[in-house]
N, C-alpha and C. Protein backbone atom coordinates (compact mmCIF):
# COMPACT_ATOMS: atom_id res chain seq x y z
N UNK A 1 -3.65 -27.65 0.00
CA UNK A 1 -4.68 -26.65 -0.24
C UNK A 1 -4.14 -25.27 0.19
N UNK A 2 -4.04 -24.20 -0.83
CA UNK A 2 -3.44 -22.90 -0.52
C UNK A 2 -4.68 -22.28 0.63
N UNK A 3 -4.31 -21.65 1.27
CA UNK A 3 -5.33 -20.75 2.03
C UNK A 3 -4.78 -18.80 1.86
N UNK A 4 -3.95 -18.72 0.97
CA UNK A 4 -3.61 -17.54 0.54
C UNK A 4 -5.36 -16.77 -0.41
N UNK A 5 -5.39 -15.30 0.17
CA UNK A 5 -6.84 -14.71 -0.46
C UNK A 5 -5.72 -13.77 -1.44
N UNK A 6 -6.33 -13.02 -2.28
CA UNK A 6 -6.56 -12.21 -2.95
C UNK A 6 -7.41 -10.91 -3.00
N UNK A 7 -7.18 -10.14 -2.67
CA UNK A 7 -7.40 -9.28 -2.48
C UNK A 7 -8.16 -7.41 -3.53
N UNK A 8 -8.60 -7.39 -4.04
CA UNK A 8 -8.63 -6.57 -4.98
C UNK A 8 -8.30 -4.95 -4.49
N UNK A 9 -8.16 -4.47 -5.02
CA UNK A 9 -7.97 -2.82 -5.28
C UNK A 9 -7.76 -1.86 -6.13
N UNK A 10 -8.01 -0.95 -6.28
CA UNK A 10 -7.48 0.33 -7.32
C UNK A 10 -6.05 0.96 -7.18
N UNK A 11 -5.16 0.36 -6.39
CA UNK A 11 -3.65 0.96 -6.34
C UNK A 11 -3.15 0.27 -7.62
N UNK A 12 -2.55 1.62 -8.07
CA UNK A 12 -2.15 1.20 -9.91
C UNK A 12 -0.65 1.66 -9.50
N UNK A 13 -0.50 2.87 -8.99
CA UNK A 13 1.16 3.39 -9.45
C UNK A 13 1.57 2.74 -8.28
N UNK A 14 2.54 2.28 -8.52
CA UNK A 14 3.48 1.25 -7.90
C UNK A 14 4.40 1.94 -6.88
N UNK A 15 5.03 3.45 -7.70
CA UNK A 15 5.88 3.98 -6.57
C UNK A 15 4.95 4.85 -5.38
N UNK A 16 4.02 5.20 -5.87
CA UNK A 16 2.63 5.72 -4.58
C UNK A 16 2.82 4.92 -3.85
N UNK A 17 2.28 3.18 -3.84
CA UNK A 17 2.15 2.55 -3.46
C UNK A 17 3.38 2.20 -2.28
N UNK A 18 4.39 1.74 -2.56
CA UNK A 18 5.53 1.66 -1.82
C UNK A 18 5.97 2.75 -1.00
N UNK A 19 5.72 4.02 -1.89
CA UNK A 19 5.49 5.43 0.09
C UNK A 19 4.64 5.37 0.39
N UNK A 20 3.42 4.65 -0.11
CA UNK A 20 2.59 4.64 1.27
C UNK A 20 2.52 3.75 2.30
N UNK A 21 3.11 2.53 1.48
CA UNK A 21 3.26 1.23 2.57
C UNK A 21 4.97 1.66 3.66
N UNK A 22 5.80 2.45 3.39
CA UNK A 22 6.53 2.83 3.87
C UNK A 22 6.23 3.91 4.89
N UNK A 23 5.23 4.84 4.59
CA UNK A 23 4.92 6.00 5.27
C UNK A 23 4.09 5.00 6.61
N UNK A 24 3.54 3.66 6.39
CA UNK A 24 2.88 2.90 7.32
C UNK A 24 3.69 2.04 8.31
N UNK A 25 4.72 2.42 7.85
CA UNK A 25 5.96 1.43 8.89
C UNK A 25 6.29 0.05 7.69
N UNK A 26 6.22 -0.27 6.87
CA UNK A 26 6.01 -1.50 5.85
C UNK A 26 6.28 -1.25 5.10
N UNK A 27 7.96 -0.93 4.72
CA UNK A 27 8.66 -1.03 3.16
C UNK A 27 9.07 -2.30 2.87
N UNK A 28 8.03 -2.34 1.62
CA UNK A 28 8.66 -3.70 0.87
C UNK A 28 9.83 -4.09 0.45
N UNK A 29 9.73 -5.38 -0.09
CA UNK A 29 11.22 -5.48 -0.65
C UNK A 29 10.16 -5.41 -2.41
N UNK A 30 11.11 -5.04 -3.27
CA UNK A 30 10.37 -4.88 -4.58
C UNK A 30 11.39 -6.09 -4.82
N UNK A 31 10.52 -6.06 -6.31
CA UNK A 31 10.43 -7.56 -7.38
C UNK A 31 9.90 -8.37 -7.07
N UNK A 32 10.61 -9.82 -8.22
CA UNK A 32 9.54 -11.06 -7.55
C UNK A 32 10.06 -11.65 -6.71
N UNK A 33 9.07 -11.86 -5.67
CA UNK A 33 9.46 -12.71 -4.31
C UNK A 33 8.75 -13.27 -3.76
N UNK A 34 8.45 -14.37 -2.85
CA UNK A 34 7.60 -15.15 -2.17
C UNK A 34 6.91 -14.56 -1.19
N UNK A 35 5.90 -14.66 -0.50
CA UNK A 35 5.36 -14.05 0.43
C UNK A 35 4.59 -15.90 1.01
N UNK A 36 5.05 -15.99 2.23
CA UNK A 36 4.71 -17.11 2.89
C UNK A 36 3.29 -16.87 4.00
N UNK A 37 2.74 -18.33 3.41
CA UNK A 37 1.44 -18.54 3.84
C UNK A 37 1.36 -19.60 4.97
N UNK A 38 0.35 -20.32 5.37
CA UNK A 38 -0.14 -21.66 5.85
C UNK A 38 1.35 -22.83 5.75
N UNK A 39 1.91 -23.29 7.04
CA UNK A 39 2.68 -24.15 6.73
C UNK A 39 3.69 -23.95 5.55
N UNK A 40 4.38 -22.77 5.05
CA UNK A 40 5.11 -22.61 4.50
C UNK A 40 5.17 -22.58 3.06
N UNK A 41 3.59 -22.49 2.59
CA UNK A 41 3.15 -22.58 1.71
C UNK A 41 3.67 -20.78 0.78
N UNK A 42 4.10 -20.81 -0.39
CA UNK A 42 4.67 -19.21 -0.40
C UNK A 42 3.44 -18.97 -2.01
N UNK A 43 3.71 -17.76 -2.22
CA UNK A 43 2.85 -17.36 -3.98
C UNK A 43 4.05 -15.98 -4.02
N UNK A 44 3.81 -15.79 -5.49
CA UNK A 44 4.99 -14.83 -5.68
C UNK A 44 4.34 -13.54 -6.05
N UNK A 45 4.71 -12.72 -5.17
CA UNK A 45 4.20 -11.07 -5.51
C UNK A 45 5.42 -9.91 -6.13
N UNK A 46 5.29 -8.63 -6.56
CA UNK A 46 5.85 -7.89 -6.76
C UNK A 46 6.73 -6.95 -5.50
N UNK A 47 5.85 -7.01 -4.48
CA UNK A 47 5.62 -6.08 -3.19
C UNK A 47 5.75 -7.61 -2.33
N UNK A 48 6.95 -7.26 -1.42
CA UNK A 48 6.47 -8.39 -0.19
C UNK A 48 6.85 -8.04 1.39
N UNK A 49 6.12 -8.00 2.04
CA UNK A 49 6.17 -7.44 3.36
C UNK A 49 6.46 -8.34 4.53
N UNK A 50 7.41 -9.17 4.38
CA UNK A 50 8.13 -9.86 5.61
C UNK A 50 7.77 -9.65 6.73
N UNK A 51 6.76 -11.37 7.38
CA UNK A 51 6.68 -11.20 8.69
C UNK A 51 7.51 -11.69 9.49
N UNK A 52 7.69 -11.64 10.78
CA UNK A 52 8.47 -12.47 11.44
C UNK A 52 8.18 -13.80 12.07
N UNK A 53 6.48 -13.37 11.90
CA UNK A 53 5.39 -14.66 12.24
C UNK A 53 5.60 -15.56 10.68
N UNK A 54 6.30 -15.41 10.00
CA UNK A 54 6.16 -16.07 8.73
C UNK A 54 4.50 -16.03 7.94
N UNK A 55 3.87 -15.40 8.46
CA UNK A 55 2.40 -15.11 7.47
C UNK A 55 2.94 -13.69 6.91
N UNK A 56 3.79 -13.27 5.67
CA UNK A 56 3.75 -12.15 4.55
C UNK A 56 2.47 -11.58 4.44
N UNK A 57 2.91 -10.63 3.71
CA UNK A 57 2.12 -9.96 3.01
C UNK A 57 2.55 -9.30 1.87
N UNK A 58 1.96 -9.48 0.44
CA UNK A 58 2.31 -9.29 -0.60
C UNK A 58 1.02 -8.39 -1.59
N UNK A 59 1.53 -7.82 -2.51
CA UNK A 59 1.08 -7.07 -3.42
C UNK A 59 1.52 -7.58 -4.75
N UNK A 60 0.60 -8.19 -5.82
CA UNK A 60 0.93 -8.66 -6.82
C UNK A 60 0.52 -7.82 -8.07
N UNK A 61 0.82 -7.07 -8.97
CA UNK A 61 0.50 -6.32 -10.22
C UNK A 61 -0.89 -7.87 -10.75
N UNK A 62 -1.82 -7.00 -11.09
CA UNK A 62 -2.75 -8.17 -12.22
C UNK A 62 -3.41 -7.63 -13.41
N UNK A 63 -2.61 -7.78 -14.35
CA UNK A 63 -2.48 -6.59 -15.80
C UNK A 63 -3.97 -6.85 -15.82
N UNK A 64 -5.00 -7.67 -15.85
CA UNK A 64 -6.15 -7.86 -16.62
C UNK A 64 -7.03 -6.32 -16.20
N UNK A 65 -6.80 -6.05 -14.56
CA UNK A 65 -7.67 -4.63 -14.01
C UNK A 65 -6.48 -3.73 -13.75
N UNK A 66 -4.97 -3.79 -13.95
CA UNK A 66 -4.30 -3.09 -14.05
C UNK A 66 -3.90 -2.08 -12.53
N UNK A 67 -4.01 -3.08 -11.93
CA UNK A 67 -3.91 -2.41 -10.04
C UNK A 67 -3.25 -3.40 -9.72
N UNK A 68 -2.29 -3.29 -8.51
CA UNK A 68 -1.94 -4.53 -7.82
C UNK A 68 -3.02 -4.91 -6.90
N UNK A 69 -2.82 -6.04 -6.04
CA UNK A 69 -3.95 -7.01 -5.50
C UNK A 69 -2.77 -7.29 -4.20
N UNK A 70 -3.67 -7.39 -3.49
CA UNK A 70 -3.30 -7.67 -1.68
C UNK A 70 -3.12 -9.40 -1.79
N UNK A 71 -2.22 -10.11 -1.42
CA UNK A 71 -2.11 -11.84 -1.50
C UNK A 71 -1.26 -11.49 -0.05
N UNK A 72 -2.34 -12.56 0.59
CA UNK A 72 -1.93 -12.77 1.83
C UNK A 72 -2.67 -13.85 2.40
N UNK A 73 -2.38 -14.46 3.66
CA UNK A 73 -2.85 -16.16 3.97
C UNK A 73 -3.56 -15.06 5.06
N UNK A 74 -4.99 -14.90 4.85
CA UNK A 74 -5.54 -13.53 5.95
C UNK A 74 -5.92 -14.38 7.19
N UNK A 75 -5.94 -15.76 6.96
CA UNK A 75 -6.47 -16.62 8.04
C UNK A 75 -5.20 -16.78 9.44
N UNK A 76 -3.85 -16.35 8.81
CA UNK A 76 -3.09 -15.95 9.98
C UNK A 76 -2.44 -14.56 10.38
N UNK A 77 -3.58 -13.32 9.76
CA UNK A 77 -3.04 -12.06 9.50
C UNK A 77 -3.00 -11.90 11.01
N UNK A 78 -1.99 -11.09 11.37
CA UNK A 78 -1.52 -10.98 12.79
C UNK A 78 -1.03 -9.16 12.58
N UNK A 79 -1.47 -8.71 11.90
CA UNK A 79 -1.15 -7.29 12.26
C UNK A 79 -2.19 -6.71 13.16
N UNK A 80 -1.59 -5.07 14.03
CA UNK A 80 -2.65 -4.81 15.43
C UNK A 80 -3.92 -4.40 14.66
N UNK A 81 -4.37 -4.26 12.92
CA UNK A 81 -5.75 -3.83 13.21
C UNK A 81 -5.86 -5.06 11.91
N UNK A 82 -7.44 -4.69 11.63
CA UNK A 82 -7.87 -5.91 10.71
C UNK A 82 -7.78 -5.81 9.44
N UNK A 83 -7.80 -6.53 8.45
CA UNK A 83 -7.09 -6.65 7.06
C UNK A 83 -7.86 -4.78 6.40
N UNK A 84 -9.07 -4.76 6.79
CA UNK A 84 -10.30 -4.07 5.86
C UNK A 84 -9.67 -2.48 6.20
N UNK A 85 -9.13 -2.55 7.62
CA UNK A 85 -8.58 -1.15 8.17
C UNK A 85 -7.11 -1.01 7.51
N UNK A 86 -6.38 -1.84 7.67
CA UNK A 86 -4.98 -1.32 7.13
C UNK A 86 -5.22 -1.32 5.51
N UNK A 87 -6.10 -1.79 4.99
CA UNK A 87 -6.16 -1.13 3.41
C UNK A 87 -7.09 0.24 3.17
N UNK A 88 -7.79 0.39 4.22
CA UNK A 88 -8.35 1.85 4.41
C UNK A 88 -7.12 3.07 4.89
N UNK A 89 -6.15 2.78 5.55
CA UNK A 89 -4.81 3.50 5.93
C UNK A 89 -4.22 3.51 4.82
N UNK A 90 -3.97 2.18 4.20
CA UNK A 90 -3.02 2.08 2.78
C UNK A 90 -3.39 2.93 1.77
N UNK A 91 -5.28 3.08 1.92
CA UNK A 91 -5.90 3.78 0.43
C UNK A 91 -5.61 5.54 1.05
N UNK A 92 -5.74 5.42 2.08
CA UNK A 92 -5.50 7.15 2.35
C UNK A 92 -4.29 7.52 2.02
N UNK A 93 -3.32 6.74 2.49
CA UNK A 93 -1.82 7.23 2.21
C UNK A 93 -1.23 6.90 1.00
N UNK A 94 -1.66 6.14 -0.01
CA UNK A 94 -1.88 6.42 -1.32
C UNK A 94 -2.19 7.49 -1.86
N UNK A 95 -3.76 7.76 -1.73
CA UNK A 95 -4.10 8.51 -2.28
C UNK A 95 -3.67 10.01 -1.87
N UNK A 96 -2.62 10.36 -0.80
CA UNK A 96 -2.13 11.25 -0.46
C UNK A 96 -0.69 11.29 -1.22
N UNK A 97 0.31 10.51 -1.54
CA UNK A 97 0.85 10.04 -2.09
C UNK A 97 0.94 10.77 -3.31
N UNK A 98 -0.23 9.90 -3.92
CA UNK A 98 -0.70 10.53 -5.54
C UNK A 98 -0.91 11.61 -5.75
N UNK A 99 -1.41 12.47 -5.09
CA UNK A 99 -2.23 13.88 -4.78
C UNK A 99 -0.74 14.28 -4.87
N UNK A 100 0.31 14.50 -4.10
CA UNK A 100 1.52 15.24 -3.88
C UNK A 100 2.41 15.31 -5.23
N UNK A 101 2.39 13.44 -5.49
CA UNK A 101 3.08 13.57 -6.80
C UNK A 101 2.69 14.45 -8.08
N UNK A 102 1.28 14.34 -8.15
CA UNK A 102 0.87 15.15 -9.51
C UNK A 102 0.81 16.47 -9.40
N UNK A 103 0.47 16.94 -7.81
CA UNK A 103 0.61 18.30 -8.01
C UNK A 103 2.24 19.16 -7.74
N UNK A 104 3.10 18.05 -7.25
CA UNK A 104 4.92 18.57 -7.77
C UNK A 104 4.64 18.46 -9.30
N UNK A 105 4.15 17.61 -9.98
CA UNK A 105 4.34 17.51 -11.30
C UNK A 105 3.99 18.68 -12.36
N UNK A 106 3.13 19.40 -11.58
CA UNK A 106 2.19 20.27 -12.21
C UNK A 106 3.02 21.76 -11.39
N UNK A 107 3.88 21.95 -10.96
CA UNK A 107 4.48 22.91 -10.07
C UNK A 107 3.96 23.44 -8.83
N UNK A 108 3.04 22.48 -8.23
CA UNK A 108 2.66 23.03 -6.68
C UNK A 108 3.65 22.81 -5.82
N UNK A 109 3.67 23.29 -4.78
CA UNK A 109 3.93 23.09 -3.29
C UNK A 109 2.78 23.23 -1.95
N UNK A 110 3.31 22.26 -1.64
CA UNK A 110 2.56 21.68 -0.47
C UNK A 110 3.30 23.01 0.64
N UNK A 111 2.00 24.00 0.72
CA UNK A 111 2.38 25.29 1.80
C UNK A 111 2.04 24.18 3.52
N UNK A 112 0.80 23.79 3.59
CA UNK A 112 0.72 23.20 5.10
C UNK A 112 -0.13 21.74 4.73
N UNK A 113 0.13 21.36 5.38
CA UNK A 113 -0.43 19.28 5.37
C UNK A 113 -0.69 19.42 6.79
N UNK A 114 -1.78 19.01 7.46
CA UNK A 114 -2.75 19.05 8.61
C UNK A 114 -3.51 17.47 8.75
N UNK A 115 -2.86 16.45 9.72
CA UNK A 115 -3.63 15.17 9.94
C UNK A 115 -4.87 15.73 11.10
N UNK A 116 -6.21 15.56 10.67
CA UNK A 116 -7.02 16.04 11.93
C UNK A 116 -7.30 14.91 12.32
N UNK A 117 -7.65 15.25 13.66
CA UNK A 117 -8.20 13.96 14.70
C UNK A 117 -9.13 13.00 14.60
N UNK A 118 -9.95 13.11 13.04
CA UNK A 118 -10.49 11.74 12.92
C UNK A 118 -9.74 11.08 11.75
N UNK A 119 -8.34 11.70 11.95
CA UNK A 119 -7.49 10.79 10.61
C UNK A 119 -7.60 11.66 9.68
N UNK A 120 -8.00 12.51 9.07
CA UNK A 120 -8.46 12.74 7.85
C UNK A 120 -7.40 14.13 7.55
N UNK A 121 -7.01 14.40 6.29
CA UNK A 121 -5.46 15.23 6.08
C UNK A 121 -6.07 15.84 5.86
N UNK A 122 -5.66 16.80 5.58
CA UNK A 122 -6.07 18.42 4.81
C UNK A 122 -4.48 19.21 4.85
N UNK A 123 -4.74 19.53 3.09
CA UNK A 123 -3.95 19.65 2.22
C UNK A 123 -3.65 21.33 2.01
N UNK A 124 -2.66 22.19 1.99
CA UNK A 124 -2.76 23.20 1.09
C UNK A 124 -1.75 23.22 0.23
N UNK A 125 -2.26 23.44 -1.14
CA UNK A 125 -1.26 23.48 -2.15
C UNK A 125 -1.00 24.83 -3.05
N UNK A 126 -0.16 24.98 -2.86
CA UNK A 126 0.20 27.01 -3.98
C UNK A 126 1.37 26.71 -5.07
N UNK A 127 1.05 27.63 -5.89
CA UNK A 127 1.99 27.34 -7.27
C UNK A 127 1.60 29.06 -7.48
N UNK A 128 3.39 29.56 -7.52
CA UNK A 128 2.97 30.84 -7.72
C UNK A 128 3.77 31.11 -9.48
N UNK A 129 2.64 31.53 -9.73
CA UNK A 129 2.71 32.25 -11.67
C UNK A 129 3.35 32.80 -11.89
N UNK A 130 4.51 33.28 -12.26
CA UNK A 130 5.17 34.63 -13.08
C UNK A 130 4.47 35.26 -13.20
């Protein structure tokens, strides 16, 4: 009996995704790879985050909603905060991530980036016109 969950989310771009799990201390290994569960039980993700406790953590692409999905055996998650918080860290530093990429894309620069004390960033971005 697998005891691996599934996880849902809105993380779609893949390379966001991997600086933000990197910007968290947690660079994956990319492609397909096992991510080990319960008694050695493994499922194969795109994203896999090697524990040393042998309970992984993986990120699997699922074309049907077009986001990857959190697969992990959560019944031996052993990281210091709880599954619901490190995907609230993951969605911020994503979505900070994303924010940077599109606005290099669009010719901004990031003048000052400010983490305030309840976590929360604040951004300034300038793009100067001809």
């Amino acid at each position: 009996m697998s005891h691996f969950s599934t996880v849902r989310t809105e993380l779609r771009d893949r390379q966001a995704l991997v600086d933000a799990l990197i910007d968290l201390g947690h660079p994956p290994l990319e492609g397909s790879h096992p991510v080990r569960g319960y008694r050695g039980q493994t499922i194969t993700a795109d994203l896999a985050i090697p524990q040393a406790d042998g309970a992984d953590i993986g990120f699997r692409w699922n074309p049907a909603n077009g986001s990857y999905e959190l697969v992990a055996d959560l019944e031996l998650w052993k990281q210091p905060i709880p599954v619901e918080r490190f995907l609230a860290k993951l969605n911020q530093r994503y979505a900070l991530r994303t924010i940077l990429a599109a606005s290099a894309d669009e010719g901004f620069l990031v003048s000052e980036q400010t983490t305030q004390r309840d976590g929360s960033i604040d951004l300034v971005i300038t793009r100067w016109d001809n």
